[in-house]
C-alpha atoms as a PDB file:
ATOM      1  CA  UNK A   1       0.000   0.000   0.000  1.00  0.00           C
ATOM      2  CA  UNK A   2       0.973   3.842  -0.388  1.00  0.00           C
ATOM      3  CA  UNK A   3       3.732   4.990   1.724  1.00  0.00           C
ATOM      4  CA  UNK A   4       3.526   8.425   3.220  1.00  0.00           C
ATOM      5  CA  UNK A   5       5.683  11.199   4.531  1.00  0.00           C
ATOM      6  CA  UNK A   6       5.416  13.636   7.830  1.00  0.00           C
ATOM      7  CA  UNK A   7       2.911  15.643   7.131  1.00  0.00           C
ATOM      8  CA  UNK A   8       0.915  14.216   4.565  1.00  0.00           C
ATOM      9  CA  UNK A   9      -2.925  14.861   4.937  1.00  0.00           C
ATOM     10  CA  UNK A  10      -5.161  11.791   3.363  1.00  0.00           C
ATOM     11  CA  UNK A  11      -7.936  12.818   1.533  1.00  0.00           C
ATOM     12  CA  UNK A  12     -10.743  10.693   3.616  1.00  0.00           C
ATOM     13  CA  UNK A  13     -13.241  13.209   4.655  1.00  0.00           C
ATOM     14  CA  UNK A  14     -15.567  12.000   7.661  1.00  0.00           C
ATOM     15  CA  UNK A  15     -19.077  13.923   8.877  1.00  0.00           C
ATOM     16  CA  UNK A  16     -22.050  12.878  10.127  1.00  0.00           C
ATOM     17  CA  UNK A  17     -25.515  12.450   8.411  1.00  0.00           C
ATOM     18  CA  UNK A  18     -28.718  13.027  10.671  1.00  0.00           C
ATOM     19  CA  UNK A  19     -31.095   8.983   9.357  1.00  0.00           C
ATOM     20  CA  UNK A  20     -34.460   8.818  10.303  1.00  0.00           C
ATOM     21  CA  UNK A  21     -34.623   5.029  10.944  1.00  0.00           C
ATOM     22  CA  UNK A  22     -37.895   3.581  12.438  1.00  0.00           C
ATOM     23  CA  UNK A  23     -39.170   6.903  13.409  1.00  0.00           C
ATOM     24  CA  UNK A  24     -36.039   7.784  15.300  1.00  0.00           C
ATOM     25  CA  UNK A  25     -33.484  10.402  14.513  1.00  0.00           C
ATOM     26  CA  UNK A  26     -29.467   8.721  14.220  1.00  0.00           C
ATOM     27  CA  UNK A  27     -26.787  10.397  14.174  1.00  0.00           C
ATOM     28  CA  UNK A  28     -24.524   8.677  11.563  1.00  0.00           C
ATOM     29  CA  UNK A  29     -20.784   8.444  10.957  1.00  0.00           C
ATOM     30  CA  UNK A  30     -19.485   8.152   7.546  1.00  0.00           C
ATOM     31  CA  UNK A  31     -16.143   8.611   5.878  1.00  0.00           C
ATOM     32  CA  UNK A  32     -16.174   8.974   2.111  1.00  0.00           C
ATOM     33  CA  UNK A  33     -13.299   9.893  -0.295  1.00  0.00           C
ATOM     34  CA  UNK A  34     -13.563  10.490  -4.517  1.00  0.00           C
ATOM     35  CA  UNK A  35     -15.602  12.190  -7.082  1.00  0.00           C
ATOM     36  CA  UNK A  36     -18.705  13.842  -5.688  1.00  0.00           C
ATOM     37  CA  UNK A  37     -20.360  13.126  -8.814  1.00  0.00           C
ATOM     38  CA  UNK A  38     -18.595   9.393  -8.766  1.00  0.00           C
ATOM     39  CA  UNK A  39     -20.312   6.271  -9.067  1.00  0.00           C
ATOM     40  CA  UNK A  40     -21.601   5.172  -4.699  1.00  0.00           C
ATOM     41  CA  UNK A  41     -20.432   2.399  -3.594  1.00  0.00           C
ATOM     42  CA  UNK A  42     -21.484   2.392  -0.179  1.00  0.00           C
ATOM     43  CA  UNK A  43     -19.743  -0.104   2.529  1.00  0.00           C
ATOM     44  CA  UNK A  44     -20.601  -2.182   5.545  1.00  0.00           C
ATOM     45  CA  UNK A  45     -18.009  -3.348   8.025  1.00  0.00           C
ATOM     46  CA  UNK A  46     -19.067  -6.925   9.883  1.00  0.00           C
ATOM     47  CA  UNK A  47     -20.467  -7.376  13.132  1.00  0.00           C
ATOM     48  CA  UNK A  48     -19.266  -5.845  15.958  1.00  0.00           C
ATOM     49  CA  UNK A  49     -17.358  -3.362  14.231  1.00  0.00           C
ATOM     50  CA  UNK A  50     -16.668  -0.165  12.397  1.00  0.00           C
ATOM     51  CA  UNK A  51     -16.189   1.777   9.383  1.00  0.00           C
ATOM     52  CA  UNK A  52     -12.185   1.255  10.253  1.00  0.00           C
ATOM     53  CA  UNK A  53     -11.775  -1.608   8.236  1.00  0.00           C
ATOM     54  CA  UNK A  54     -12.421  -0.003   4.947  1.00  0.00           C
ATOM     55  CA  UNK A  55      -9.798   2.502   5.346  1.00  0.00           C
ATOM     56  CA  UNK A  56      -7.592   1.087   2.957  1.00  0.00           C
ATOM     57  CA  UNK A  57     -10.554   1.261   0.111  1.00  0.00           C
ATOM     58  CA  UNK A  58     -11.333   4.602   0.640  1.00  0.00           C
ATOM     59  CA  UNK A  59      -7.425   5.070   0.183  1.00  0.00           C
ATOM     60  CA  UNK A  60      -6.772   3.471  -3.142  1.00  0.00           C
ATOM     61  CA  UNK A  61      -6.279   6.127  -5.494  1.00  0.00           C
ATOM     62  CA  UNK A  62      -7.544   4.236  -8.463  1.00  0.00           C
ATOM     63  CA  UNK A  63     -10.581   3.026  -6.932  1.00  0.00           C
ATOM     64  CA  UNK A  64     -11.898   6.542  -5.789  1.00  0.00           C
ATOM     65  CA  UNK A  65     -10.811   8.098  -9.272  1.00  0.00           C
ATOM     66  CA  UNK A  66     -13.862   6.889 -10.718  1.00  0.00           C
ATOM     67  CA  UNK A  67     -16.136   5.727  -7.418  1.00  0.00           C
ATOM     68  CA  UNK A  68     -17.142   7.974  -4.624  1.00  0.00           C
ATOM     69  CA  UNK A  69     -16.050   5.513  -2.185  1.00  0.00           C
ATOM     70  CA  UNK A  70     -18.807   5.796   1.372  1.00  0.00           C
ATOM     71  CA  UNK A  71     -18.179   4.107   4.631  1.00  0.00           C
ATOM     72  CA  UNK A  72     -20.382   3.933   7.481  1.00  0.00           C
ATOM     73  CA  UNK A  73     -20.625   3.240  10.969  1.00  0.00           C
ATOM     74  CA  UNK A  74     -23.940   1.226  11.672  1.00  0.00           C
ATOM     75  CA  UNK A  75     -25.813   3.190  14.783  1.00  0.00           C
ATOM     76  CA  UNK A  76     -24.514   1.476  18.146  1.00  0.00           C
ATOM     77  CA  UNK A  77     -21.102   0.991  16.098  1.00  0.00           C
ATOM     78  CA  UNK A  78     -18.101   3.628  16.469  1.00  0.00           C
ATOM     79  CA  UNK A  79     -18.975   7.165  16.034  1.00  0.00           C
ATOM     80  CA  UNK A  80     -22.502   6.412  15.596  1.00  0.00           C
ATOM     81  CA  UNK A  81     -23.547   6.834  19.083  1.00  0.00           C
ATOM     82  CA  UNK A  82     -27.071   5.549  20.168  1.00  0.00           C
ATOM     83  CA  UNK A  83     -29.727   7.989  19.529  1.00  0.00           C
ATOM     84  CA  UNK A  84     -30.320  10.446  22.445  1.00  0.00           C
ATOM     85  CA  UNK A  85     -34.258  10.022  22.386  1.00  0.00           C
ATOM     86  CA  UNK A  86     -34.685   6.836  23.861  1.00  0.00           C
ATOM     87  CA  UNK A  87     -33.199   5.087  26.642  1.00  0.00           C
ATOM     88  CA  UNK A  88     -31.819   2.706  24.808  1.00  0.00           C
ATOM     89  CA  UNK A  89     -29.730   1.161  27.991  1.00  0.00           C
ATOM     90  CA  UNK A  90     -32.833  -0.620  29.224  1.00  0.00           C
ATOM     91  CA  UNK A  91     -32.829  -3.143  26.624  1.00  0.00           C
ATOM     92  CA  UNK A  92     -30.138  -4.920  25.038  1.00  0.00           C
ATOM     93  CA  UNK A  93     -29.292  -4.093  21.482  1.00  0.00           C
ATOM     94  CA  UNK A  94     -30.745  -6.613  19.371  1.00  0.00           C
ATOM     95  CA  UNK A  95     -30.461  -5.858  15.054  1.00  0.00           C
ATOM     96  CA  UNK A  96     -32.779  -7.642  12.723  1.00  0.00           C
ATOM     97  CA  UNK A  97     -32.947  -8.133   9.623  1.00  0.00           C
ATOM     98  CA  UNK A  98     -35.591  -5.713   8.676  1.00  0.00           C
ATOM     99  CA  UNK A  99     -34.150  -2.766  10.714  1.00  0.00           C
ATOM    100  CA  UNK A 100     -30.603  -3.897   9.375  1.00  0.00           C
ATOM    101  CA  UNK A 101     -32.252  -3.239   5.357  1.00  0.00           C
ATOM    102  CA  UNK A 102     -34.264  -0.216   6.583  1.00  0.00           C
ATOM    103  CA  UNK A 103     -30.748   0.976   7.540  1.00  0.00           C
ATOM    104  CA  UNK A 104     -28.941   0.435   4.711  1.00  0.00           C
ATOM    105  CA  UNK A 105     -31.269   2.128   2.498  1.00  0.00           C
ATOM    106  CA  UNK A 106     -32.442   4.947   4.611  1.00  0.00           C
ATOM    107  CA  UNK A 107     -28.673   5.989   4.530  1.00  0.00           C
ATOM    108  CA  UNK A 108     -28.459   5.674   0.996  1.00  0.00           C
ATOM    109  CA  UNK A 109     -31.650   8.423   1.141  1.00  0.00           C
ATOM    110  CA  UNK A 110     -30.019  10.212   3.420  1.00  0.00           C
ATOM    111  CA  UNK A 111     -26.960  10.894   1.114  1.00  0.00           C
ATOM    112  CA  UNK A 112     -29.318  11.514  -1.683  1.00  0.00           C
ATOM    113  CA  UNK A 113     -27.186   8.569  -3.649  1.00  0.00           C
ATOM    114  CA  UNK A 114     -28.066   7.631  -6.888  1.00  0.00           C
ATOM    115  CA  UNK A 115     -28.463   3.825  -8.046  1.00  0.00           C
ATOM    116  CA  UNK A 116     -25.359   3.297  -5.455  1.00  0.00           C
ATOM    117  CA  UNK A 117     -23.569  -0.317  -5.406  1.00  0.00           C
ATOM    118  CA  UNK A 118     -23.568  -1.771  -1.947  1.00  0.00           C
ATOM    119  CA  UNK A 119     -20.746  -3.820  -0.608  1.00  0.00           C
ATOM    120  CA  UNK A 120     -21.308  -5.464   2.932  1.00  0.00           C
ATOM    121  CA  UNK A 121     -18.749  -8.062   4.686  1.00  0.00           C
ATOM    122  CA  UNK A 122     -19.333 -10.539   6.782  1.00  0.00           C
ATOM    123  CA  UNK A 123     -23.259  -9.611   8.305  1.00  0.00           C
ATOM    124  CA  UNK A 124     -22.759  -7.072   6.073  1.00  0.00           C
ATOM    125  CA  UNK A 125     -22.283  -9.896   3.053  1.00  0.00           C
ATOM    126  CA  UNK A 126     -25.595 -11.711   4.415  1.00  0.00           C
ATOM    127  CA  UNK A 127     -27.976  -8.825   4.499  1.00  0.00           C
ATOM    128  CA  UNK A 128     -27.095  -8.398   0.535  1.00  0.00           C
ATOM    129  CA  UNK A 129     -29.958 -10.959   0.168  1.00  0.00           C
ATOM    130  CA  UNK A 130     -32.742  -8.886   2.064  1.00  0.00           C
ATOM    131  CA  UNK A 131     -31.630  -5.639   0.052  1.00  0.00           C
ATOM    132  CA  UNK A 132     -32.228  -8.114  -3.308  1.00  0.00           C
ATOM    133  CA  UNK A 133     -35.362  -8.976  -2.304  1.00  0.00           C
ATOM    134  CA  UNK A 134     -37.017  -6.296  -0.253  1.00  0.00           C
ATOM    135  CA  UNK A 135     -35.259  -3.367  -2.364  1.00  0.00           C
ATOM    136  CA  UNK A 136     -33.468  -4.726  -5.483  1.00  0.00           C
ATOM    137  CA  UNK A 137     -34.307  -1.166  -7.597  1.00  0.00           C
ATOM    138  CA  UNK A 138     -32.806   1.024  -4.951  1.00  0.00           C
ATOM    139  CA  UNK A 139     -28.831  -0.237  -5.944  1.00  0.00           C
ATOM    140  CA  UNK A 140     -26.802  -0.897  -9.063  1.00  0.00           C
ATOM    141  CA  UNK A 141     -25.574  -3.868  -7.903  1.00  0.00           C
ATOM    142  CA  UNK A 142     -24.905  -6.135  -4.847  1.00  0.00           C
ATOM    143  CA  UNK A 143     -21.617  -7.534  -3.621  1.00  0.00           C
ATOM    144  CA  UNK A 144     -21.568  -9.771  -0.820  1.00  0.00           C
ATOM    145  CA  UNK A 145     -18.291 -10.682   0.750  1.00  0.00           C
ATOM    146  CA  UNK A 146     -18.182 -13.623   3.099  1.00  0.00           C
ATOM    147  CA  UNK A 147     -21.921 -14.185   2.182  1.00  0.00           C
ATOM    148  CA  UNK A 148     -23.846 -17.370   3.159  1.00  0.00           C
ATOM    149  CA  UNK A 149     -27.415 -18.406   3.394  1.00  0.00           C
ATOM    150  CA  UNK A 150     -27.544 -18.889   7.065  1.00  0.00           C
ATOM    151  CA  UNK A 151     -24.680 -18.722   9.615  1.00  0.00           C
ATOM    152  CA  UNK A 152     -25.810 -20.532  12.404  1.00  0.00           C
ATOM    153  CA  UNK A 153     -24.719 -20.647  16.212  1.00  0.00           C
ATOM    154  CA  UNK A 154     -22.894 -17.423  17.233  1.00  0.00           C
ATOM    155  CA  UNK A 155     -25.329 -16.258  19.076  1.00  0.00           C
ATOM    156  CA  UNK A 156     -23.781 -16.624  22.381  1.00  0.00           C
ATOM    157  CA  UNK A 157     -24.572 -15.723  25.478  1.00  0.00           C
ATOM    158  CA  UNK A 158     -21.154 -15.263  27.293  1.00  0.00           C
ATOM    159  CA  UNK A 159     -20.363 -12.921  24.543  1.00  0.00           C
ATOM    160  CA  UNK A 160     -21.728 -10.088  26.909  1.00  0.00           C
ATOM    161  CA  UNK A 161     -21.254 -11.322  30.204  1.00  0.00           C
ATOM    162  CA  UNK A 162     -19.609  -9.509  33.217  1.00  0.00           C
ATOM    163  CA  UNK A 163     -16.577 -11.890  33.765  1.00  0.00           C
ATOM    164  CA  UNK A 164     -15.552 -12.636  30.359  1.00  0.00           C
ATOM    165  CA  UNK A 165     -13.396  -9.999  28.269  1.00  0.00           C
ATOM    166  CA  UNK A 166     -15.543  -9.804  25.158  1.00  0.00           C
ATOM    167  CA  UNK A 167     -12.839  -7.200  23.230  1.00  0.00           C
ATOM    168  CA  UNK A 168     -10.678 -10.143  23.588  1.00  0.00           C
ATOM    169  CA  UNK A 169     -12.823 -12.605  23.189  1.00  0.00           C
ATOM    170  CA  UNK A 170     -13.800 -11.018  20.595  1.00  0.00           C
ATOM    171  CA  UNK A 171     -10.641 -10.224  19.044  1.00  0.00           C
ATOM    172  CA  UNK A 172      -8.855 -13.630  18.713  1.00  0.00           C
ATOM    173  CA  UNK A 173     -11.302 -14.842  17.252  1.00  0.00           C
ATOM    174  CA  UNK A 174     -11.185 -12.704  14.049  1.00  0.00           C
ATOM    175  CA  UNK A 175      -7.411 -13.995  14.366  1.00  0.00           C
ATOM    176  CA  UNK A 176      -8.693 -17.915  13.316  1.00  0.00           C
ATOM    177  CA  UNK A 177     -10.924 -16.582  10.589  1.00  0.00           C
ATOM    178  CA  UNK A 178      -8.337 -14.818   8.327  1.00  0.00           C
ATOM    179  CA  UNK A 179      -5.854 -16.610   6.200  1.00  0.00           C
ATOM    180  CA  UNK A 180      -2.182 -17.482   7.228  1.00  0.00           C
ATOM    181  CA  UNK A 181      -1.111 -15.271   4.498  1.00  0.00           C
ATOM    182  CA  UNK A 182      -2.147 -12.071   4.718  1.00  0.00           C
ATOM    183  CA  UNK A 183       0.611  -9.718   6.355  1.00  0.00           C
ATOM    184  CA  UNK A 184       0.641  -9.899  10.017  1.00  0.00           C
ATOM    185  CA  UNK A 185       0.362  -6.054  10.750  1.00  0.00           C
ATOM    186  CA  UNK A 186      -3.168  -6.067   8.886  1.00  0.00           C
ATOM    187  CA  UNK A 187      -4.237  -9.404  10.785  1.00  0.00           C
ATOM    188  CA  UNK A 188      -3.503  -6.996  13.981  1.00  0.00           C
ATOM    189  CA  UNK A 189      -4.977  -4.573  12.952  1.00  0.00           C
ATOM    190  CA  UNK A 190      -8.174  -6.315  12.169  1.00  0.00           C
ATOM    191  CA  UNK A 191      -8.056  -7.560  15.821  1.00  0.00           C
ATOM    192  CA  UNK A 192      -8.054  -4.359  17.269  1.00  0.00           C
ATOM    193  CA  UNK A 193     -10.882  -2.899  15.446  1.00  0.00           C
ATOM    194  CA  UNK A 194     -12.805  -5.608  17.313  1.00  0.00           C
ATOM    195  CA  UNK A 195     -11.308  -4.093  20.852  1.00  0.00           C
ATOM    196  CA  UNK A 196     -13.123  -1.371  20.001  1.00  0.00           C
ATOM    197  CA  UNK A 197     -17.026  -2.350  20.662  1.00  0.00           C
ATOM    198  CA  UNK A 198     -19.349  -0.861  22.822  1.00  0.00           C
ATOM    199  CA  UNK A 199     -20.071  -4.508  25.121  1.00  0.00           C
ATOM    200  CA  UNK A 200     -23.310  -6.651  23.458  1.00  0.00           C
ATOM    201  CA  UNK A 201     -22.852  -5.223  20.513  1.00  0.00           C
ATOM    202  CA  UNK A 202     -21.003  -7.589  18.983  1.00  0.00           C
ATOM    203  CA  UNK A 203     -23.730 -10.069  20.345  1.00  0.00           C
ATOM    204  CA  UNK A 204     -26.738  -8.254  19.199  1.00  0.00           C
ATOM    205  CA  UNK A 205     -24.835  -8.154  15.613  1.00  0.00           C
ATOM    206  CA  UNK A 206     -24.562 -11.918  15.940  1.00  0.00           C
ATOM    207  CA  UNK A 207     -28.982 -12.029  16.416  1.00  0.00           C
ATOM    208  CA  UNK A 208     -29.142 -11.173  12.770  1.00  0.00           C
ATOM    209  CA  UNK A 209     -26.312 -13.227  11.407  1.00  0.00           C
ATOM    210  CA  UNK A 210     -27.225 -16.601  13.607  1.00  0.00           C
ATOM    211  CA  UNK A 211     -30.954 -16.188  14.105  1.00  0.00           C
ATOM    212  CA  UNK A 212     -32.999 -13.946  11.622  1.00  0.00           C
ATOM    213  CA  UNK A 213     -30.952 -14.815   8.828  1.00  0.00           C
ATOM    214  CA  UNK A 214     -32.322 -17.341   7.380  1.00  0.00           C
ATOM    215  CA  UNK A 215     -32.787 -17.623   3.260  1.00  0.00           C
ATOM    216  CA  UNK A 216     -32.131 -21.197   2.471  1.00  0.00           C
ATOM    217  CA  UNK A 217     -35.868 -21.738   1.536  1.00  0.00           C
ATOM    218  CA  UNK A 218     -35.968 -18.074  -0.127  1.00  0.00           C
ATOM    219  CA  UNK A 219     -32.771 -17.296  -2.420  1.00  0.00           C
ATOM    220  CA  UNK A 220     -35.234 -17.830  -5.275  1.00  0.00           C
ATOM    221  CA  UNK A 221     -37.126 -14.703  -3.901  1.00  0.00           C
ATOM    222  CA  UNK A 222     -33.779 -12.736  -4.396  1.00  0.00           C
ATOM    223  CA  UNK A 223     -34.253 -10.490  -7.823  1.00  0.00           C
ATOM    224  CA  UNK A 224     -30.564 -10.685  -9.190  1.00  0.00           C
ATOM    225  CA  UNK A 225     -31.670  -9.861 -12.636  1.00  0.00           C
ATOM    226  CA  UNK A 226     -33.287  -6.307 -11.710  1.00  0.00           C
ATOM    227  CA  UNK A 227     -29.594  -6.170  -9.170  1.00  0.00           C
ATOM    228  CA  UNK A 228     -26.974  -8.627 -10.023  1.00  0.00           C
ATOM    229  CA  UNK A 229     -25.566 -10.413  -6.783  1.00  0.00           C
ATOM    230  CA  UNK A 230     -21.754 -11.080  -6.406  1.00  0.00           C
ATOM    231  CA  UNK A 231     -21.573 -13.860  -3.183  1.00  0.00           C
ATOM    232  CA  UNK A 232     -17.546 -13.778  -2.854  1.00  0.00           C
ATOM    233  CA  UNK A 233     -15.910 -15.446  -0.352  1.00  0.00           C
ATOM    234  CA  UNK A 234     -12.430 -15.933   0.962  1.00  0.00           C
ATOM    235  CA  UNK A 235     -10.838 -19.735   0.467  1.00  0.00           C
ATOM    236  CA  UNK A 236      -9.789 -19.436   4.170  1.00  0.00           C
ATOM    237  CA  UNK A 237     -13.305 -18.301   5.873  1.00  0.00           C
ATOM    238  CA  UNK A 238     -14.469 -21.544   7.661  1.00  0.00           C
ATOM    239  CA  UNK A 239     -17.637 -19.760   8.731  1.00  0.00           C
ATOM    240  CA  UNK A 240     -18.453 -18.611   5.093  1.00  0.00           C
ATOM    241  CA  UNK A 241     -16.686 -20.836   2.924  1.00  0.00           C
ATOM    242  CA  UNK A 242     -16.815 -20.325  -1.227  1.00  0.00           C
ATOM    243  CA  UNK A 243     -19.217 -23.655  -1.172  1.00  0.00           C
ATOM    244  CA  UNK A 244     -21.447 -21.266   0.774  1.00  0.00           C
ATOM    245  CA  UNK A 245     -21.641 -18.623  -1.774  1.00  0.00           C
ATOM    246  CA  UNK A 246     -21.375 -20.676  -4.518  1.00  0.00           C
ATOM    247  CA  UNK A 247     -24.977 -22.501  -3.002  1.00  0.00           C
ATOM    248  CA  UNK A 248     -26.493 -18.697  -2.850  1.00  0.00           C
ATOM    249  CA  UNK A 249     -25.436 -17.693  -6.298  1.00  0.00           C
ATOM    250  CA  UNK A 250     -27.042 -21.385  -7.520  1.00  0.00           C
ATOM    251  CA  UNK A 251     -29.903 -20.813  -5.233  1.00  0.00           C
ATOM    252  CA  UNK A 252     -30.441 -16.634  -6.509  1.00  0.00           C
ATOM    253  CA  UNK A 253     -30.197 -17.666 -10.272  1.00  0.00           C
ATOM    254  CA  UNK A 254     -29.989 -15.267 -12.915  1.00  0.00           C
ATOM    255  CA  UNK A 255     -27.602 -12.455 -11.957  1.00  0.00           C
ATOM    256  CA  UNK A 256     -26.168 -14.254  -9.254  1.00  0.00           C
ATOM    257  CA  UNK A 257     -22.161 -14.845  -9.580  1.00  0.00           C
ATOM    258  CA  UNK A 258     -20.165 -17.054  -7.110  1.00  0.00           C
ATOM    259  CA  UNK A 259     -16.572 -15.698  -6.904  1.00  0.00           C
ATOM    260  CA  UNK A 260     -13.639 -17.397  -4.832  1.00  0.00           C
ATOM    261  CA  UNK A 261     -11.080 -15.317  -3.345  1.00  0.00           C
ATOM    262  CA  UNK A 262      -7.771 -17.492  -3.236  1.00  0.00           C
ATOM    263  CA  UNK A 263      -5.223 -16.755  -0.104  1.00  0.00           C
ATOM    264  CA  UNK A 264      -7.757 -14.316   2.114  1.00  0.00           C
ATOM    265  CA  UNK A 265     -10.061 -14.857   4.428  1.00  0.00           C
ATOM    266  CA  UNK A 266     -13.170 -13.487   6.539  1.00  0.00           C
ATOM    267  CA  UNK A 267     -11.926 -10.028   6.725  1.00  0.00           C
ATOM    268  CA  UNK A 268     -10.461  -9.304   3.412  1.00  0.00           C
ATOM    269  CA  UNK A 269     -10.795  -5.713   2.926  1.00  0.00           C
ATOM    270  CA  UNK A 270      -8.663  -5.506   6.355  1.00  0.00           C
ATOM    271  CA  UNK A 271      -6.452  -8.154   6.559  1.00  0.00           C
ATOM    272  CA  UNK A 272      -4.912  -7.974   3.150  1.00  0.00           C
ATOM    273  CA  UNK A 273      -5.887  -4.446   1.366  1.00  0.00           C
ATOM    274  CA  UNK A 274      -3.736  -4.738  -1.071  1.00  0.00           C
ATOM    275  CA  UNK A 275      -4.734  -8.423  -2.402  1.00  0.00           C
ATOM    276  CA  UNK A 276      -8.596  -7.528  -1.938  1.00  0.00           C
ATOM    277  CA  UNK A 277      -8.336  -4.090  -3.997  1.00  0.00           C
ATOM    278  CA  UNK A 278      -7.349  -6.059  -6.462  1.00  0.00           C
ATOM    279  CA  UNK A 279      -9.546  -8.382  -6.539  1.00  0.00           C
ATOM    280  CA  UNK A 280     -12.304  -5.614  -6.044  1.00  0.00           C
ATOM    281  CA  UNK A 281     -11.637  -3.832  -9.118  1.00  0.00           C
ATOM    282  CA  UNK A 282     -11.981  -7.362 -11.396  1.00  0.00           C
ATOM    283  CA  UNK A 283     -15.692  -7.653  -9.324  1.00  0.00           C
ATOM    284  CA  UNK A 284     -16.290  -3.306 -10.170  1.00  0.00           C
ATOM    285  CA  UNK A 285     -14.648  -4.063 -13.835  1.00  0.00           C
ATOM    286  CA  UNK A 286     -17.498  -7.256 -14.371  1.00  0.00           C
ATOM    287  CA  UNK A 287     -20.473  -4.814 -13.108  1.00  0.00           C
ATOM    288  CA  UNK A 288     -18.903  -1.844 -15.460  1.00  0.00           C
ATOM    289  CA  UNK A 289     -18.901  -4.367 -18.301  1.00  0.00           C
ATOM    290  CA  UNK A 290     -15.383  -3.525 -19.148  1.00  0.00           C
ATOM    291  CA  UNK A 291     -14.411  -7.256 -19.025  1.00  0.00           C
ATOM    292  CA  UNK A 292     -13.823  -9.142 -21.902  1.00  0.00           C
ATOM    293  CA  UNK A 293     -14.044 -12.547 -20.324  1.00  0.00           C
ATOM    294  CA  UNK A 294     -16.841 -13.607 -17.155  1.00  0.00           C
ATOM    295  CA  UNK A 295     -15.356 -13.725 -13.682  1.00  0.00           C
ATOM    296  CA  UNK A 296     -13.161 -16.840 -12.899  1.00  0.00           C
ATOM    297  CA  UNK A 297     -14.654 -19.204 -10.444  1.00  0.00           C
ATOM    298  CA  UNK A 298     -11.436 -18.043  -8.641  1.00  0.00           C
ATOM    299  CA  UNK A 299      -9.801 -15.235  -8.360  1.00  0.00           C
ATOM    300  CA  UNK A 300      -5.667 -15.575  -7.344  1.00  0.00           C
ATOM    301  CA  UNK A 301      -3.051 -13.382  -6.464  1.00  0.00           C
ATOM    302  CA  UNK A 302      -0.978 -14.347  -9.186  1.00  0.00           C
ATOM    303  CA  UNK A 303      -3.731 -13.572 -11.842  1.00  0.00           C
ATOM    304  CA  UNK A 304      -4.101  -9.801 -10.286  1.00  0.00           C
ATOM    305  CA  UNK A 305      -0.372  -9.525 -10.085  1.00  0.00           C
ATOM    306  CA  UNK A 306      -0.059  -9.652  -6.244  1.00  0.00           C
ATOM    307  CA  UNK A 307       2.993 -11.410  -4.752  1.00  0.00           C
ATOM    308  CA  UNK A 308       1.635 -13.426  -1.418  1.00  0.00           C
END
């Protein structure tokens, strides 16, 4: 990735975007770098984290040269704080799918964006199959890292109790999930993004992924003709593994794609930028139609001219 000298000044902007979600006023983070008048493509970080883990996208000076790059912090998630209205510490945070979607898109309003592309990680991969079937007209396109069907059984309930350290916990966990190969300082990174959460969030992330996500009887009600559907997953994500996606892109149909990502894992856009930028802009040059050939089943290092 770019080096940089004392002083430099990156050109990531980040303000905050009042959302009307459900009735109540959010106060949203976002961080957004290229062309105002760029093609969206608007980004979710996984469960239980932030809008940190995209840094290195909204960085890349060849992606935002054409794409007006936006990541956001979910509310309960970094510098989205929960919403001063309600008391909101007498229940435990609990996301569902249909406030997750209603999310997604009432940012998207918010920011006024035009026929954006969505990319989502993780959670953020699975909810790419409510948005193409509750709201397949509002994007360009869906791509859904680490995406699966259904993702059962991490819905835990030590993960917010008093005498366990759930940053930790949290943490090296993240460290099984990403491949042996991507650069060490990234994998550490990644872990301490997930140090970072506000305790049961993480959890209440985990209610959606384990428990209300559930489209193994209902890809078929997925529209990836109107909204084509990239499922992309890494060859070293045992939760989500490219089986997985390939099973949502045969289950979706038309417009579905299955892509593997050789040598990465659950967190690629962290734990190896520079392998999953490259591999990003093959999936952005396939929805732009400037590819002469279809997607491989696999994408490698070698074939994007990265050296692992």
């Amino acid at each position: 990735m770019t080096d940089h000298d004392h002083g430099d000044i990156e050109e990531i902007t980040g303000q905050y975007v009042h959302v009307e979600i459900d009735g109540v006023d959010h106060r949203v983070y976002y961080e957004e770098n290229g062309p105002e008048a760029g093609q969206p493509l608007l980004l979710q970080h996984t469960a239980g984290c932030n809008n940190q883990e995209w840094r290195h996208v909204l960085a890349d000076d060849e992606i935002t040269e054409d794409y007006r790059i936006i990541a956001y912090d979910l509310p309960f998630h970094g510098k989205s704080v929960p919403p001063k209205s309600q008391e909101w510490w007498e229940e435990d945070y609990t996301l569902t799918a249909e406030q997750f979607a209603e999310t997604i898109v009432s940012i998207a309003d918010a920011l006024d964006l035009d026929d954006p592309i969505f990319m989502g990680s993780s959670m953020g991969g699975n909810i790419t199959l409510e948005l193409g079937d509750w709201y397949p007209e509002r994007f360009r396109a869906l791509i859904g890292l680490e995406t699966g069907a259904y993702s059962p059984g991490f819905y835990i309930d030590w993960l917010d109790h008093a005498q366990v350290n759930t940053t930790e916990v949290n943490a090296y966990s993240c460290w099984g999930l990403m491949a042996k190969q991507s650069p060490e300082p990234d994998r550490r990174e990644t872990m301490y993004l997930y140090e970072q959460g506000a305790t049961g969030v993480f959890k209440g992330d985990l209610y959606y992924y384990s428990v209300d996500h559930d489209y193994r009887d209902k890809l078929e009600d997925v529209d990836a003709s109107e909204c084509p559907l990239y499922a992309v997953n890494g060859e070293y994500d045992y939760l989500t593994d490219p089986d997985m996606g390939q099973e949502v892109a045969n289950g979706v149909g038309d417009g579905a794609v299955a892509v593997e990502m050789a040598d990465i894992g659950h967190f690629p856009m962290s734990e190896h930028p520079e392998l999953f930028n490259a591999y990003l802009k093959e999936i952005l040059a396939d929805i732009e139609g400037e590819r002469e050939e279809p997607l491989p089943d696999v994408l490698t290092a070698e074939a994007v001219g990265v050296d692992i």
